[in-house]
N, C-alpha and C. Protein backbone atom coordinates (compact mmCIF):
# COMPACT_ATOMS: atom_id res chain seq x y z
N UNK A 1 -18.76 6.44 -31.72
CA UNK A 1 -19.84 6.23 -32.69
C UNK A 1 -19.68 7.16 -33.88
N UNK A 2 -19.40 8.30 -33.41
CA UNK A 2 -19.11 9.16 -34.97
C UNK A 2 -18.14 8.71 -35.75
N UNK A 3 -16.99 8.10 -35.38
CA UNK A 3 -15.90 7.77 -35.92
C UNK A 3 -16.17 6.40 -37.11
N UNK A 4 -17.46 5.77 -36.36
CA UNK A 4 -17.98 4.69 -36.86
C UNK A 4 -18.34 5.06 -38.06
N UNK A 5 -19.34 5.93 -37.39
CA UNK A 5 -20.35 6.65 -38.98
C UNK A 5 -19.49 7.38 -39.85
N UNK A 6 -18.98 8.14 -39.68
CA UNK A 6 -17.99 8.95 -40.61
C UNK A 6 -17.20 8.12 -41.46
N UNK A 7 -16.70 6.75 -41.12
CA UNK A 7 -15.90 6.01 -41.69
C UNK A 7 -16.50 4.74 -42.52
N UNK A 8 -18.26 4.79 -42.13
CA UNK A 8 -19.08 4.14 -42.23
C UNK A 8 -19.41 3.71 -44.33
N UNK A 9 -19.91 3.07 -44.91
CA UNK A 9 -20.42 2.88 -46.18
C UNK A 9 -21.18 4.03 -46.90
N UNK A 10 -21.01 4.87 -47.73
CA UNK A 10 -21.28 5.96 -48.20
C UNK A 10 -22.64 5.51 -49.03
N UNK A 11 -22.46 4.27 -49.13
CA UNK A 11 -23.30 3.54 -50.53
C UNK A 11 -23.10 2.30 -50.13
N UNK A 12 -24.70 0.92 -51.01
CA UNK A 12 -23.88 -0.26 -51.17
C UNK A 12 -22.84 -0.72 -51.21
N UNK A 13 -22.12 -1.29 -50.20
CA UNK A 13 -20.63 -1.96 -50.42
C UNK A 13 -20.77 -3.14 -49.68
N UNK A 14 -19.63 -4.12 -49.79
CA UNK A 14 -19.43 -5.22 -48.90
C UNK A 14 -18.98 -5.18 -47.70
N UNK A 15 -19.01 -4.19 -47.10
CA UNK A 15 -18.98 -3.70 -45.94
C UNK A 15 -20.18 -2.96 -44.40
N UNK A 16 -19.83 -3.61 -43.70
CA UNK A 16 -20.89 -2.12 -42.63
C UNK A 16 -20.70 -1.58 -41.72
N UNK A 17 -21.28 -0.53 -41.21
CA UNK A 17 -20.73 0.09 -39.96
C UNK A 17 -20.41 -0.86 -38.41
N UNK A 18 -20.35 -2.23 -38.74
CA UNK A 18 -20.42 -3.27 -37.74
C UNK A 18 -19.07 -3.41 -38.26
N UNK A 19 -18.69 -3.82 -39.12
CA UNK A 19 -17.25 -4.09 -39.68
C UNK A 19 -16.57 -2.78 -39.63
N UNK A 20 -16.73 -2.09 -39.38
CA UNK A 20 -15.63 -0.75 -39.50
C UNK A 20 -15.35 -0.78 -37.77
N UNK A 21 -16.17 -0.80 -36.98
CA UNK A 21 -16.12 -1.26 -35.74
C UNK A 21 -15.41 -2.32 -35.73
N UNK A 22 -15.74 -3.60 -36.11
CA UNK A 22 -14.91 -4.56 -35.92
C UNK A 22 -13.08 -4.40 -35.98
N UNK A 23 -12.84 -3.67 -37.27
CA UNK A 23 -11.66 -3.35 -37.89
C UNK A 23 -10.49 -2.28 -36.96
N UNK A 24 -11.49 -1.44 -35.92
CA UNK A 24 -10.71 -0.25 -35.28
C UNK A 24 -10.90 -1.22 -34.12
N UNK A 25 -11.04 -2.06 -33.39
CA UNK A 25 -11.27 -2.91 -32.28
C UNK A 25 -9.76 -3.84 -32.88
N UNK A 26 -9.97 -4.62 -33.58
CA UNK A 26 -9.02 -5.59 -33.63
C UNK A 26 -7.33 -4.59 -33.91
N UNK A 27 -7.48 -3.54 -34.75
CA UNK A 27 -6.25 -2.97 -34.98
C UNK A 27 -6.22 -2.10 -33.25
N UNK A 28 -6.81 -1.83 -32.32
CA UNK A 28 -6.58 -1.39 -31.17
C UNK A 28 -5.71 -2.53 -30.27
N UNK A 29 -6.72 -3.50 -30.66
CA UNK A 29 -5.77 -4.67 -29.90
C UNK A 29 -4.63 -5.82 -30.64
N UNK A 30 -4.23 -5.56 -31.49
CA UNK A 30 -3.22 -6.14 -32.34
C UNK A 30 -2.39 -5.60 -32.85
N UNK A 31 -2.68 -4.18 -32.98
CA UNK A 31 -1.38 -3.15 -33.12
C UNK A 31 -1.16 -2.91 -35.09
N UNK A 32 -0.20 -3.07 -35.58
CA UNK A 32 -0.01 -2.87 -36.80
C UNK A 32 -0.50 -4.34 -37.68
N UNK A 33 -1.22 -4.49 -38.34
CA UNK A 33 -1.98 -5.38 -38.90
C UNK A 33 -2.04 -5.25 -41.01
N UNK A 34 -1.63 -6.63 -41.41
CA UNK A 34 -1.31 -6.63 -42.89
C UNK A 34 -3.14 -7.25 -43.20
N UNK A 35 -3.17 -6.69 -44.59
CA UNK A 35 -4.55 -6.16 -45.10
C UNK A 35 -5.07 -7.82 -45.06
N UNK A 36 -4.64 -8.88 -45.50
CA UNK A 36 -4.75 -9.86 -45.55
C UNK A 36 -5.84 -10.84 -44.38
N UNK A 37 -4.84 -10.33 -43.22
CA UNK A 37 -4.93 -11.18 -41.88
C UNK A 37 -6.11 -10.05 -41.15
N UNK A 38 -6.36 -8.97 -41.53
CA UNK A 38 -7.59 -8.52 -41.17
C UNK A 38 -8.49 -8.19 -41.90
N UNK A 39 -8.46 -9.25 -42.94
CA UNK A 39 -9.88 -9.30 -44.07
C UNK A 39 -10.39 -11.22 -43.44
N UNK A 40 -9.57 -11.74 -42.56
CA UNK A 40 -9.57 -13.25 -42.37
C UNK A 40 -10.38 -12.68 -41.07
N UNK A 41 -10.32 -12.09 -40.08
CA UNK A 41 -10.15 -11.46 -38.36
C UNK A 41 -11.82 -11.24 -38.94
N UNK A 42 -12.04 -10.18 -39.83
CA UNK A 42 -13.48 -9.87 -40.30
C UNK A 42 -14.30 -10.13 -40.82
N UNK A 43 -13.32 -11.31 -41.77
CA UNK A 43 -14.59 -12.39 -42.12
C UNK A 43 -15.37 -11.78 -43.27
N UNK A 44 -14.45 -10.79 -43.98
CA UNK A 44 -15.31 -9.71 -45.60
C UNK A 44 -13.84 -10.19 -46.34
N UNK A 45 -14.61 -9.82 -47.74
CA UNK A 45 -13.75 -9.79 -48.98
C UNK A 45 -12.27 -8.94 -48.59
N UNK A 46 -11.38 -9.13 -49.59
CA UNK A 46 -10.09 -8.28 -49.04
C UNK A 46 -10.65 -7.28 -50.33
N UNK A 47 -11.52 -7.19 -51.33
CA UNK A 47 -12.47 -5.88 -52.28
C UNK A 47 -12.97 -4.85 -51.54
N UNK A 48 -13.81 -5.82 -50.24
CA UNK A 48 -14.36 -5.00 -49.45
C UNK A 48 -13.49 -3.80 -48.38
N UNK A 49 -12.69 -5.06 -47.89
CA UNK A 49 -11.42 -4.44 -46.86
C UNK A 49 -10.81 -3.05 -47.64
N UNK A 50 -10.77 -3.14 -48.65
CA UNK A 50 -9.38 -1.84 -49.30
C UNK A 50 -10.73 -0.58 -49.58
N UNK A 51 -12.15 -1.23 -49.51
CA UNK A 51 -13.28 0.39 -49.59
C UNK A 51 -13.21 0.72 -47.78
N UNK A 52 -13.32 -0.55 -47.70
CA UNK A 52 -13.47 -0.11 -45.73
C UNK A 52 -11.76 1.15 -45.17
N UNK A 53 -10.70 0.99 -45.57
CA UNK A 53 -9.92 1.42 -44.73
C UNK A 53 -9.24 2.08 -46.10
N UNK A 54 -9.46 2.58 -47.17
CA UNK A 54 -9.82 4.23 -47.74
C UNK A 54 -10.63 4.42 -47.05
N UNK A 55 -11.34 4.38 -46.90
CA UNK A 55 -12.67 5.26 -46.29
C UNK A 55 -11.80 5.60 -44.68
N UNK A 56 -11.13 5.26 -43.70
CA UNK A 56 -10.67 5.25 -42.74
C UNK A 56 -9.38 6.15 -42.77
N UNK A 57 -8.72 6.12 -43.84
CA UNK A 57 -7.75 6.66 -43.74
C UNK A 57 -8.11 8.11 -44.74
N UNK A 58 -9.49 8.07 -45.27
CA UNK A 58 -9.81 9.47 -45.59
C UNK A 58 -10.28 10.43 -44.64
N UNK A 59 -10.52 9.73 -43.40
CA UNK A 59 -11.09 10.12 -41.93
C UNK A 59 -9.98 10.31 -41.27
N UNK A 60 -8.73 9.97 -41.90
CA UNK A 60 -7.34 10.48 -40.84
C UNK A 60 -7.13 9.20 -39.40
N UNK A 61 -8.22 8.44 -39.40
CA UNK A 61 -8.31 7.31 -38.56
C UNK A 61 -7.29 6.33 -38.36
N UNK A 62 -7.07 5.77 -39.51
CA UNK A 62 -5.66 5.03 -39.32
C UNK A 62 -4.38 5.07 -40.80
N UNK A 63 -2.97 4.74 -40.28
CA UNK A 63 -2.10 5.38 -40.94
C UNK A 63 -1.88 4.04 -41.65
N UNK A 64 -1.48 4.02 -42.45
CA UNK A 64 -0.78 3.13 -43.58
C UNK A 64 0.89 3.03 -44.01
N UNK A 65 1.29 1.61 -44.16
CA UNK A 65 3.30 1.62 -44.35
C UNK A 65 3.07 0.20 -44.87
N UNK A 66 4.16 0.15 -45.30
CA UNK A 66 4.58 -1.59 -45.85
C UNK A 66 4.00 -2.51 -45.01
N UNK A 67 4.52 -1.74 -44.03
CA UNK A 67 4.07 -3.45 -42.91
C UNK A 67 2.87 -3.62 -42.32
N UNK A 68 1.75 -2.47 -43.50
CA UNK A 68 0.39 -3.08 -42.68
C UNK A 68 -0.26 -1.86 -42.17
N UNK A 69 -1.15 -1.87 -41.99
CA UNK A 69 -2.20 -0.76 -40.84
C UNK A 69 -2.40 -0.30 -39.68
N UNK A 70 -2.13 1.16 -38.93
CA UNK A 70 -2.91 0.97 -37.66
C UNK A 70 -3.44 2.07 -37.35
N UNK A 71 -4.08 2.34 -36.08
CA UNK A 71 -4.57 3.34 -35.68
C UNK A 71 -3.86 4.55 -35.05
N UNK A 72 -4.58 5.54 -35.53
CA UNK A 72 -3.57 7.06 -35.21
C UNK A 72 -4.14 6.95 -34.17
N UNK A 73 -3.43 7.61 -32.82
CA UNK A 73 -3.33 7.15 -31.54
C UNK A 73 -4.25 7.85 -30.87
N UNK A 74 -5.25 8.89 -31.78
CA UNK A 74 -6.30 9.56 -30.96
C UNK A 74 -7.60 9.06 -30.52
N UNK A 75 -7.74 7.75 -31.93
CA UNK A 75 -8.53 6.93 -31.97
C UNK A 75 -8.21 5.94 -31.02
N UNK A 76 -6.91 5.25 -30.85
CA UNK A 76 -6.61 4.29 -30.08
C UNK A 76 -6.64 4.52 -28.76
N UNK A 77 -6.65 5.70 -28.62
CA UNK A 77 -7.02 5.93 -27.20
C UNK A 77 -8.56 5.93 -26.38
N UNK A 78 -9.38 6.54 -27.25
CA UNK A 78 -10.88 6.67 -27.34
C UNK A 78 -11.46 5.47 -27.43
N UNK A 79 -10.68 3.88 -27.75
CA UNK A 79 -11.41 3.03 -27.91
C UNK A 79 -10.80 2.42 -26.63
N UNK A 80 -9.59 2.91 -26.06
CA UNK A 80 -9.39 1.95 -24.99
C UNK A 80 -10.09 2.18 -23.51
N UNK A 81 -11.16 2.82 -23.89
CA UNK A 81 -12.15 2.31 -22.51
C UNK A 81 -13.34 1.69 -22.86
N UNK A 82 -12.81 1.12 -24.00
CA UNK A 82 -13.94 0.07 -24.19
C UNK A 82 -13.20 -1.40 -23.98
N UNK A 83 -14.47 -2.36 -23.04
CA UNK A 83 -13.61 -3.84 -22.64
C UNK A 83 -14.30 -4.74 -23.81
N UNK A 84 -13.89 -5.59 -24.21
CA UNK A 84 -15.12 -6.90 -25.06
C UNK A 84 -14.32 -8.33 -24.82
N UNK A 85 -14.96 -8.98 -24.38
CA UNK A 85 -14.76 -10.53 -23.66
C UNK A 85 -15.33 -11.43 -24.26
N UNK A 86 -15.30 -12.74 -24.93
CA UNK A 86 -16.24 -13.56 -25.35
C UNK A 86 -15.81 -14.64 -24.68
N UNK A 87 -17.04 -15.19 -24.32
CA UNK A 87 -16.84 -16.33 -23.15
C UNK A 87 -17.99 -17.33 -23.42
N UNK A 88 -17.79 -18.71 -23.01
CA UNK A 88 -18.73 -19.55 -22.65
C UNK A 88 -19.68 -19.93 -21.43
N UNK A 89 -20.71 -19.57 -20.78
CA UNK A 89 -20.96 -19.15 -19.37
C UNK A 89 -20.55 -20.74 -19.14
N UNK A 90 -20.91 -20.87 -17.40
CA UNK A 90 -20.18 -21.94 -17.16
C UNK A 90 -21.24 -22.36 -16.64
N UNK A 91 -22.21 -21.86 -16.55
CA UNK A 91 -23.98 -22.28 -15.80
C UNK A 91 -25.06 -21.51 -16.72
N UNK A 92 -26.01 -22.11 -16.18
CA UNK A 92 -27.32 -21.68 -16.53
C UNK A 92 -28.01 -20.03 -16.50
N UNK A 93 -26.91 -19.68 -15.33
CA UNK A 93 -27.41 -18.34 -14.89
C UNK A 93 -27.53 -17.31 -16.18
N UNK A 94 -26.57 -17.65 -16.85
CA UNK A 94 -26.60 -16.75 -18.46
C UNK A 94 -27.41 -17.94 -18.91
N UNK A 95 -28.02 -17.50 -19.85
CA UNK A 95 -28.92 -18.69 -20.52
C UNK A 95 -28.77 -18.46 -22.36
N UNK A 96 -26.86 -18.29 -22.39
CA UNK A 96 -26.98 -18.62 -23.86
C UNK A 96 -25.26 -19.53 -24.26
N UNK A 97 -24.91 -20.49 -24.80
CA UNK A 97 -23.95 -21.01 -24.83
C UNK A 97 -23.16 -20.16 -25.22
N UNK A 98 -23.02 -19.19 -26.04
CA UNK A 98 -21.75 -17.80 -26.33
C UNK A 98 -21.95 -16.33 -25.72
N UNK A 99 -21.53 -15.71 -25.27
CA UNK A 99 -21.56 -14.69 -24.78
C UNK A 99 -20.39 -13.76 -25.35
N UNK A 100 -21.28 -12.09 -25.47
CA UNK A 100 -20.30 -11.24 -25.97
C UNK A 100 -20.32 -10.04 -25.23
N UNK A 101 -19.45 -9.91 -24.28
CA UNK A 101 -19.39 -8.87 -22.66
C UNK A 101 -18.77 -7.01 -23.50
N UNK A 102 -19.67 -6.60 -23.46
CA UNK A 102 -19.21 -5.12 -23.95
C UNK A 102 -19.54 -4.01 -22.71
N UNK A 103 -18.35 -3.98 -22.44
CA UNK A 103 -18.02 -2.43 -21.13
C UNK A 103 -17.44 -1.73 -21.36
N UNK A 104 -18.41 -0.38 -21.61
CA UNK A 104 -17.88 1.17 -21.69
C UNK A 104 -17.52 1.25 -20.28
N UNK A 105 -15.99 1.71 -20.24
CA UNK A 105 -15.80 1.74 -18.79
C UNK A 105 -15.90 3.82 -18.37
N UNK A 106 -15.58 4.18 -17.61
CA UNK A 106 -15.66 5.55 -17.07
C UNK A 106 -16.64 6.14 -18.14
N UNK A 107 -18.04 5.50 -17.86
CA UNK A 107 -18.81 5.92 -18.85
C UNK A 107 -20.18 6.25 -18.04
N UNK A 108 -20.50 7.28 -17.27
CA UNK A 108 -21.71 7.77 -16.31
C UNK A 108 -23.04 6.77 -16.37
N UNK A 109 -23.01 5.98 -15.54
CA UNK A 109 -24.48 4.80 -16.07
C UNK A 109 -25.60 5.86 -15.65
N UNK A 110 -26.07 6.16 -16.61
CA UNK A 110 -27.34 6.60 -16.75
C UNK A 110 -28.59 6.23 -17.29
N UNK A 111 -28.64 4.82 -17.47
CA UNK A 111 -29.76 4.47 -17.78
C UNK A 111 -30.79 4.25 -17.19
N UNK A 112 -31.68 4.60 -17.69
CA UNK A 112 -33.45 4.22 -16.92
C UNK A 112 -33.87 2.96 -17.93
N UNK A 113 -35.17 2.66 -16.91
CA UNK A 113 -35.53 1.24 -17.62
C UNK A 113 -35.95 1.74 -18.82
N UNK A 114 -36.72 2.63 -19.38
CA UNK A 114 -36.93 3.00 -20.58
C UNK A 114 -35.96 2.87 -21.38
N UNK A 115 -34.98 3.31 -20.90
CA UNK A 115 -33.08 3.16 -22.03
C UNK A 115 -32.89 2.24 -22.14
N UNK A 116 -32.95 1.23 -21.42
CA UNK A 116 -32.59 -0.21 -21.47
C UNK A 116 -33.17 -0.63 -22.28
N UNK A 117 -34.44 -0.51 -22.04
CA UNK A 117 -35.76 -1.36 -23.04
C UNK A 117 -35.16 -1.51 -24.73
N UNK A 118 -34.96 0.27 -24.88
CA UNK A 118 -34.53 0.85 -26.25
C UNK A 118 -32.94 0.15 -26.60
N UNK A 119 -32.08 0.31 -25.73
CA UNK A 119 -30.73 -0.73 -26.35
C UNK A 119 -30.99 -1.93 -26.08
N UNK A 120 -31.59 -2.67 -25.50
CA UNK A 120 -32.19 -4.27 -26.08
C UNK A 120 -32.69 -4.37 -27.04
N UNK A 121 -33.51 -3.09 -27.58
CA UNK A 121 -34.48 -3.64 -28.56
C UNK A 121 -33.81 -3.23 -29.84
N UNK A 122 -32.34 -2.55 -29.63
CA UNK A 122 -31.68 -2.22 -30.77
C UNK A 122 -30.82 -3.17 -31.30
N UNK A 123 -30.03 -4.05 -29.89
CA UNK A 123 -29.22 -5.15 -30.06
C UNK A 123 -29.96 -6.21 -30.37
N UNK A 124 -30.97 -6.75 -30.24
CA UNK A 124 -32.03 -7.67 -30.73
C UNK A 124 -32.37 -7.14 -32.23
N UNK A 125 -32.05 -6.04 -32.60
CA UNK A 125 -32.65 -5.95 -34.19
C UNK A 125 -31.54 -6.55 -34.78
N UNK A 126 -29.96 -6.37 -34.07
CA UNK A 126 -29.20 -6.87 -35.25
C UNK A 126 -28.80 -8.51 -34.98
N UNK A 127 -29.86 -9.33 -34.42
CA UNK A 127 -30.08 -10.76 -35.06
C UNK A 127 -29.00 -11.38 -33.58
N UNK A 128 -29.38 -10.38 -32.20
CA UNK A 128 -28.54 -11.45 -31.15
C UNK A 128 -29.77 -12.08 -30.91
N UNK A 129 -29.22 -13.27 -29.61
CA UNK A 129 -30.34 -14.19 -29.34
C UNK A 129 -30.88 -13.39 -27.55
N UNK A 130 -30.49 -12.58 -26.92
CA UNK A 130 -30.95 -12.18 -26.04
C UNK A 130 -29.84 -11.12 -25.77
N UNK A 131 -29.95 -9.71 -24.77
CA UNK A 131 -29.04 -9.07 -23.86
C UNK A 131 -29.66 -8.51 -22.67
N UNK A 132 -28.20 -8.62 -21.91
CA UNK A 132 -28.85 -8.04 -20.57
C UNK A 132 -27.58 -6.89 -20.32
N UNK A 133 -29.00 -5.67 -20.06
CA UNK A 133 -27.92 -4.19 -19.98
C UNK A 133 -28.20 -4.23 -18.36
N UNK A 134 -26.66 -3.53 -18.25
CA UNK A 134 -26.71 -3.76 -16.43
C UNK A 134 -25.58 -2.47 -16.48
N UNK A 135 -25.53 -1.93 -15.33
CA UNK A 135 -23.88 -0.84 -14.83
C UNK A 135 -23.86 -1.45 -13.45
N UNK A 136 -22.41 -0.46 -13.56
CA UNK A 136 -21.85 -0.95 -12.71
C UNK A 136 -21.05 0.53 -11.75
N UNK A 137 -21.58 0.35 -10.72
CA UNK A 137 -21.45 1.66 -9.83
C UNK A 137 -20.79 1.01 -8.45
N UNK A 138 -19.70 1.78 -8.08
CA UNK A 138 -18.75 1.91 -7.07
C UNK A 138 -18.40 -0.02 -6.94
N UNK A 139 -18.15 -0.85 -7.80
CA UNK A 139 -18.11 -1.79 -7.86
C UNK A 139 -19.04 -3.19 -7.58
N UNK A 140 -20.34 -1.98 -8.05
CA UNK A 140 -21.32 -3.22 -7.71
C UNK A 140 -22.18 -3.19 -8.76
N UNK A 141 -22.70 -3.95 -9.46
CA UNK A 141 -23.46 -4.72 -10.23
C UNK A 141 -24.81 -4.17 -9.91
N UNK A 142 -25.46 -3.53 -11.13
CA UNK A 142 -27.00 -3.47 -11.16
C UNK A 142 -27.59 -3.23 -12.35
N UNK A 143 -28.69 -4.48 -12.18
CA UNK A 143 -29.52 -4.38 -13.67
C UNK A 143 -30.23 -3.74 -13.73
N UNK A 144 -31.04 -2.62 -14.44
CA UNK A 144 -32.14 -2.22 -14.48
C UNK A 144 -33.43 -3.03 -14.47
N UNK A 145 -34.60 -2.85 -13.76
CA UNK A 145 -35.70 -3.83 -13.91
C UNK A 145 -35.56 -4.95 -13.21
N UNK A 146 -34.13 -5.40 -12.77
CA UNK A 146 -34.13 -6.86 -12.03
C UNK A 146 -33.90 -6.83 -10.64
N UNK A 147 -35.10 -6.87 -10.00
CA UNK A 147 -35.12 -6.63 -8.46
C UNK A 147 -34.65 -8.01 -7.48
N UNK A 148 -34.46 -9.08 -8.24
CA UNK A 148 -34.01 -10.41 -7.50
C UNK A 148 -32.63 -10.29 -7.09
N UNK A 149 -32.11 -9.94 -6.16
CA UNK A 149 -30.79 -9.59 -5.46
C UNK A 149 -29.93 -10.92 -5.92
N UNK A 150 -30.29 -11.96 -5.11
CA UNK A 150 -29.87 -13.16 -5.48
C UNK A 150 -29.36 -13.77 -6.70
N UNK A 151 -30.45 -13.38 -7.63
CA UNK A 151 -29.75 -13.20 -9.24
C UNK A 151 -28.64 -12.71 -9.67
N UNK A 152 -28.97 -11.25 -9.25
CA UNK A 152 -27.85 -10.03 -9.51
C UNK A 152 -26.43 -10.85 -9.42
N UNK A 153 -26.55 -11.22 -8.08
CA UNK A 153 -25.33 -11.99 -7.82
C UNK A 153 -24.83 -13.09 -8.40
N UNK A 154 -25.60 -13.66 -8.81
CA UNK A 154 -25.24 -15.02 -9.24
C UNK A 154 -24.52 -14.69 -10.83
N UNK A 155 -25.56 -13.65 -11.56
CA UNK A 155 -24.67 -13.03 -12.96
C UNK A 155 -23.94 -12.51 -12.30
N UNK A 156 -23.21 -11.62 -11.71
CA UNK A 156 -21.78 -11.01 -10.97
C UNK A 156 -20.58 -11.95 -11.23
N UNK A 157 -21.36 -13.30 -10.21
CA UNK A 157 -20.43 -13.59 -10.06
C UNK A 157 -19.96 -14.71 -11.75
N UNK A 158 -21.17 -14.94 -11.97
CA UNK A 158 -20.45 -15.67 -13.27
C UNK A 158 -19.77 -14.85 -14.84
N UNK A 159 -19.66 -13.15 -14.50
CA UNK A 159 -19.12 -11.86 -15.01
C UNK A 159 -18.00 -11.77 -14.74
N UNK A 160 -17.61 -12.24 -13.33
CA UNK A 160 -16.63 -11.71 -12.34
C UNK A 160 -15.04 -11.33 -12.97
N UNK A 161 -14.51 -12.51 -14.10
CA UNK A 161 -13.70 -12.60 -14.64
C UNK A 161 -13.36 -12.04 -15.93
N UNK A 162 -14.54 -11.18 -16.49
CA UNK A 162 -14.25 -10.86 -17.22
C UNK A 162 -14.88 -8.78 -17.62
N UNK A 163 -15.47 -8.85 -16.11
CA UNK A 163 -15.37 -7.49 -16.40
C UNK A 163 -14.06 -6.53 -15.92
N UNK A 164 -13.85 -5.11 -16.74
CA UNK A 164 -12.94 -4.77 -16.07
C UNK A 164 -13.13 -3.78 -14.55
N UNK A 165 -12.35 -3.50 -13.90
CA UNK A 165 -12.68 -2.82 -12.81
C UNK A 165 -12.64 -1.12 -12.83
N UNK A 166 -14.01 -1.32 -13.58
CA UNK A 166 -14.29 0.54 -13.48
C UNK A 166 -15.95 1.05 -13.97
N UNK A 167 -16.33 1.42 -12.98
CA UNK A 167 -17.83 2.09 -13.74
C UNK A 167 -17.81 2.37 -14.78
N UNK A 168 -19.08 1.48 -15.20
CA UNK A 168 -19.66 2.43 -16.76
C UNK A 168 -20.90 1.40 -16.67
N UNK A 169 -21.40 0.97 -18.51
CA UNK A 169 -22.28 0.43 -18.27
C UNK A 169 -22.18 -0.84 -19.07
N UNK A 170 -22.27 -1.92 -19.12
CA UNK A 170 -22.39 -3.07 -19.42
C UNK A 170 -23.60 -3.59 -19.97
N UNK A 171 -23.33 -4.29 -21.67
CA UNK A 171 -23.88 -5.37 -22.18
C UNK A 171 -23.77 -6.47 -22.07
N UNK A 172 -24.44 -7.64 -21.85
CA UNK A 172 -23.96 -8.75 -22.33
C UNK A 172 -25.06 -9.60 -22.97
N UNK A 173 -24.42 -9.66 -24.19
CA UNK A 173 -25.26 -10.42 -25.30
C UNK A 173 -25.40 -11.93 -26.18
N UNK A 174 -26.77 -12.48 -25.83
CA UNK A 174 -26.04 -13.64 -26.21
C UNK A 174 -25.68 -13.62 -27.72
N UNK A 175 -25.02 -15.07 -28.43
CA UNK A 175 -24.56 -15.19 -29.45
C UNK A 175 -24.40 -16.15 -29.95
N UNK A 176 -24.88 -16.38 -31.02
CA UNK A 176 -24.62 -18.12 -31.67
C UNK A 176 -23.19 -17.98 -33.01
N UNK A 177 -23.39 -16.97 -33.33
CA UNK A 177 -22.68 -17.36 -34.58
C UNK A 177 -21.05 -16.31 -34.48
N UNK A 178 -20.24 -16.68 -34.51
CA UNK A 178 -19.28 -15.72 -34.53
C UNK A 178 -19.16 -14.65 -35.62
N UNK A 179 -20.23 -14.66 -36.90
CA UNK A 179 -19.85 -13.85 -37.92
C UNK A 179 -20.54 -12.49 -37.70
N UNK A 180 -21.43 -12.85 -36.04
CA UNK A 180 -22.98 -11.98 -35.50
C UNK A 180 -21.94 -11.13 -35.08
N UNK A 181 -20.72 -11.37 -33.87
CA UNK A 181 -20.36 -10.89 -33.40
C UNK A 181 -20.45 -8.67 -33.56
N UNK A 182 -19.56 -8.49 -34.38
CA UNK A 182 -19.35 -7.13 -34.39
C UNK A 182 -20.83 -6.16 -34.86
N UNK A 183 -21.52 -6.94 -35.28
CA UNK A 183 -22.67 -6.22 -35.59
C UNK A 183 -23.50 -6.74 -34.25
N UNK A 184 -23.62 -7.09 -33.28
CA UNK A 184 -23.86 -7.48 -31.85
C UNK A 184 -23.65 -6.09 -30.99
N UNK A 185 -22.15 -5.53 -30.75
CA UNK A 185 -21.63 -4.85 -30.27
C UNK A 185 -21.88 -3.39 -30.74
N UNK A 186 -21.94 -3.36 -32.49
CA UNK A 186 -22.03 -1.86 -32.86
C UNK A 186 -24.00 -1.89 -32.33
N UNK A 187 -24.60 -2.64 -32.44
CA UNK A 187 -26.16 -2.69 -31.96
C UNK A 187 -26.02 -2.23 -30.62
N UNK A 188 -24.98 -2.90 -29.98
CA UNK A 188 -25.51 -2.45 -28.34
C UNK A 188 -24.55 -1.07 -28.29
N UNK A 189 -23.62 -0.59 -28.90
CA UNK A 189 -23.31 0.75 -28.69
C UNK A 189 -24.20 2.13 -29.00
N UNK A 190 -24.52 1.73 -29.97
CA UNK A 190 -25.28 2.52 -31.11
C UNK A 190 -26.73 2.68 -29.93
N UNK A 191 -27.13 1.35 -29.47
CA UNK A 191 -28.09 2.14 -28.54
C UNK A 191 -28.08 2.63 -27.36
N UNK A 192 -26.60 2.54 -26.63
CA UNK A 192 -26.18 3.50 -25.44
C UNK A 192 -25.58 4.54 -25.81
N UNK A 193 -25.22 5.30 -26.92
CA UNK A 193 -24.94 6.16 -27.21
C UNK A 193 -26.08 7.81 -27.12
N UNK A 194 -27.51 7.02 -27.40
CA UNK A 194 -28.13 7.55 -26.90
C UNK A 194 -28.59 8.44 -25.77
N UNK A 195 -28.07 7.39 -24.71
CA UNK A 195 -28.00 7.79 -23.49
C UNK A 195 -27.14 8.31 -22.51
N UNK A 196 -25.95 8.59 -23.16
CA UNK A 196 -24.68 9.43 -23.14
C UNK A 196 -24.15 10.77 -23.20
C-alpha cells in the first residue's frame, strides 16, 4: 500500500492509485512490458501512462530500457504473495456473473466482524456490486459473520480452483465491468491494510 501511495497522483491527472496498482500487478505478472501494450492492459491514455511510471520510477519502483518496463525485484517480490483470479461462478452460490478473487497469502487473518464490515464498506465505495471477506486458516475457509456451515462450503468449494494454498485473508468481489476491476482490488486492499 505505501508503494501505491508514494507512486500514487500528486495532483489531478488521468491516472489513480487503482491504476498504479493495476500497472505493478500486470508488470509482476508479464515481466518486461512496452509503454503501449500497458496503456491497452489499463485501459488510460498512453499521456496518462508516461505521468503514472515517472512517478514510479521516481520511487525507484520500476527500471526502464528499450524494450519496455519492469519491476525492480524488491517490489516484485512484495507483490508476489498477492493471488488475483477472475472467474465466472458456475452457480448461484456466488450471486454475481464476474468475480474478482484477491488473496493476501501468508498474511495473519485477523479480522473481526467489525473489520470486515469496514473493508466491505470500503470496496463497495469504489462502485463493486457486492464482497465477501473470508480467511483462510490451516486450510479451511471462514467467513466472518457467516455461521451457515453448509454455505461456507458450498463457496469453498466453488473457490476451490482458484485460491492459492496458503493462509491469509481473502476477498471476493463481485464485478460487472472490467474497467471496475483494479479500483475493486486497490478498495479491498486499502481496507485490509488496516487490519494488518
Amino acid at each position: 500500500m505505501s508503494v501505491i501511495k508514494e507512486a500514487g497522483p500528486s495532483s489531478p491527472t488521468g491516472y489513480t492509485e487503482a491504476d498504479v496498482l493495476g500497472a505493478l500487478i500486470a508488470l509482476r505478472d508479464l515481466g518486461r512490458i512496452g509503454r503501449s501494450r500497458l496503456s491497452r492492459i489499463l485501459g488510460i491514455g498512453e499521456g496518462s501512462l508516461r505521468g503514472l511510471l515517472k512517478n514510479l520510477e521516481k520511487a525507484r519502483i520500476i527500471e526502464r530500457s528499450r524494450s519496455g518496463v519492469s519491476l525492480v525485484k524488491w517490489v516484485a517480490r512484495e507483490l508476489s504473495s498477492m493471488h488475483i483470479a477472475e472467474f465466472a461462478p458456475a452457480s448461484s452460490v456466488i450471486p454475481w456473473e464476474r468475480v474478482v478473487l484477491v488473496q493476501l497469502c501468508n498474511v495473519k487473518p485477523r479480522l473481526d466482524y467489525k473489520g470486515v464490515i469496514e473493508v466491505r464498506d470500503n470496496t463497495l465505495r469504489w462502485g463493486s456490486l457486492g464482497c465477501i471477506i473470508a480467511t483462510i486458516e490451516h486450510g479451511r475457509l471462514k467467513i466472518t459473520g457467516l455461521e451457515n456451515y453448509g454455505l461456507v462450503r458450498e463457496i469453498e468449494s466453488e473457490l476451490q480452483n482458484y485460491i492459492t494454498d496458503c493462509d491469509g485473508v481473502l476477498g471476493v468481489i463481485g464485478c460487472d465491468k472490467r474497467a471496475l476491476r483494479w479500483a475493486l482490488i486497490y478498495g479491498f486492499l486499502e481496507g485490509v491494510c488496516w487490519f494488518i
